[in-house]
Protein backbone atom coordinates (compact mmCIF):
# COMPACT_ATOMS: atom_id res chain seq x y z
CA UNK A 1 17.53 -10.77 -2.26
CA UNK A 2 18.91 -8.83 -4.66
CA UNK A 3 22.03 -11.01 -5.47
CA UNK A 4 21.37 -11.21 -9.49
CA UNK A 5 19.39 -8.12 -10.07
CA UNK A 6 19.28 -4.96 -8.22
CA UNK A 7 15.75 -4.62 -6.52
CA UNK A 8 14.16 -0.64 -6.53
CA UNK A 9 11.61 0.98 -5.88
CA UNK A 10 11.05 5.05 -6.81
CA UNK A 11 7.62 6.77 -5.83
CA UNK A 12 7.03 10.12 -7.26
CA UNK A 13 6.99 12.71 -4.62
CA UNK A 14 4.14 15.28 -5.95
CA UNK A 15 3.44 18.06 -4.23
CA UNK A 16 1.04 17.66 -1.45
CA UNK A 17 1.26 14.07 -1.42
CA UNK A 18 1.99 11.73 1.56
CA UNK A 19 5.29 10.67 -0.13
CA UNK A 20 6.65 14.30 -0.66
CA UNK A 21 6.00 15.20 3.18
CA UNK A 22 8.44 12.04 3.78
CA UNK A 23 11.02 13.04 1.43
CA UNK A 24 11.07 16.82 3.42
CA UNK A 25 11.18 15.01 7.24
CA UNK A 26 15.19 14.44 5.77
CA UNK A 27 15.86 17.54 4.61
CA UNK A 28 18.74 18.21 6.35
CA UNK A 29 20.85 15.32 4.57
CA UNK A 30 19.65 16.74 1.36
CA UNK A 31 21.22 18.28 -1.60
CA UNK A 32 20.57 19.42 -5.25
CA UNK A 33 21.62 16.85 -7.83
CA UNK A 34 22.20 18.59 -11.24
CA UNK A 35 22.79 16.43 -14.79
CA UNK A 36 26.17 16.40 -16.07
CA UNK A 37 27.01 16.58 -19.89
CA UNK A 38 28.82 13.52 -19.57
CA UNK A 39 25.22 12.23 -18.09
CA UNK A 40 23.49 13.70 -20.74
CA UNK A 41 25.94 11.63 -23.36
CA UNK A 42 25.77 8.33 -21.51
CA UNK A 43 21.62 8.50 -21.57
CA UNK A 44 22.10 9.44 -25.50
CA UNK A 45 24.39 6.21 -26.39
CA UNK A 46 22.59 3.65 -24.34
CA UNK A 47 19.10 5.07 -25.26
CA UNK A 48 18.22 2.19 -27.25
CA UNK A 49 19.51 -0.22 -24.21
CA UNK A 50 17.29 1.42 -21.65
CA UNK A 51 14.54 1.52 -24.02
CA UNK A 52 14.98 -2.60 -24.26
CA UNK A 53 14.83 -2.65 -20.21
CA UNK A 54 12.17 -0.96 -20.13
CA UNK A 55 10.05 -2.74 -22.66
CA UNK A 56 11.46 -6.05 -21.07
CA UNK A 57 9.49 -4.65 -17.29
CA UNK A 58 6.44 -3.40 -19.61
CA UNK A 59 5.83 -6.80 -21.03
CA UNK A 60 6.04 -8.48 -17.87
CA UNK A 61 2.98 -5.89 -16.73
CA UNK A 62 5.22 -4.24 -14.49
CA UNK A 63 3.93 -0.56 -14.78
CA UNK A 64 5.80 2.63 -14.88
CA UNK A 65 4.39 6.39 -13.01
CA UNK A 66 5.95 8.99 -14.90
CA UNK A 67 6.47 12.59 -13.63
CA UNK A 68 5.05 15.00 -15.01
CA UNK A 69 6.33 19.08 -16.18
CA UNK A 70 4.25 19.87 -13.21
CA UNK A 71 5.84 17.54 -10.93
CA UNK A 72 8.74 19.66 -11.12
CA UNK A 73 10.10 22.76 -9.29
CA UNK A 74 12.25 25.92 -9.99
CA UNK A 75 14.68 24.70 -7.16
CA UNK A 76 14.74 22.34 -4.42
CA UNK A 77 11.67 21.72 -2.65
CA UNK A 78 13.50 21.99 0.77
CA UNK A 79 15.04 25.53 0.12
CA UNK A 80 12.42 28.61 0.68
């Protein structure tokens, strides 16, 4: 599995939900991930690429759950 295309899975983690009380049973291994201008540039040049994979899964019927603003949080979840 996995030897000609990378296999993943994400769930969103929402507040409250079943998935998000998962994610915190690890929070000792971990750490704020912050975006890096030279992220920020690589997501710019390839836009139209990822754009073409993603239309490529959406034809397929493969569906997409997008976060939402309020899915977000001032800091990390883990820190009080």
């Amino acid at each position: 599995m996995g030897a000609m295309k990378a296999r993943t899975h994400f769930e969103v983690a929402r507040t409250g939900s079943e998935a998000m009380q998962e994610f915190l049973k690890s929070q000792e291994n971990l750490r704020a991930l912050t975006t890096t201008d030279e992220g920020l540039n690589w997501v710019k040049e390839d836009a139209s690429k990822i754009q073409e994979v993603i239309k490529k899964y959406r034809d397929k019927g493969e569906e997409f759950e997008h976060l939402k603003p309020e899915d977000g949080f001032a800091g990390p979840p883990w820190k009080k």
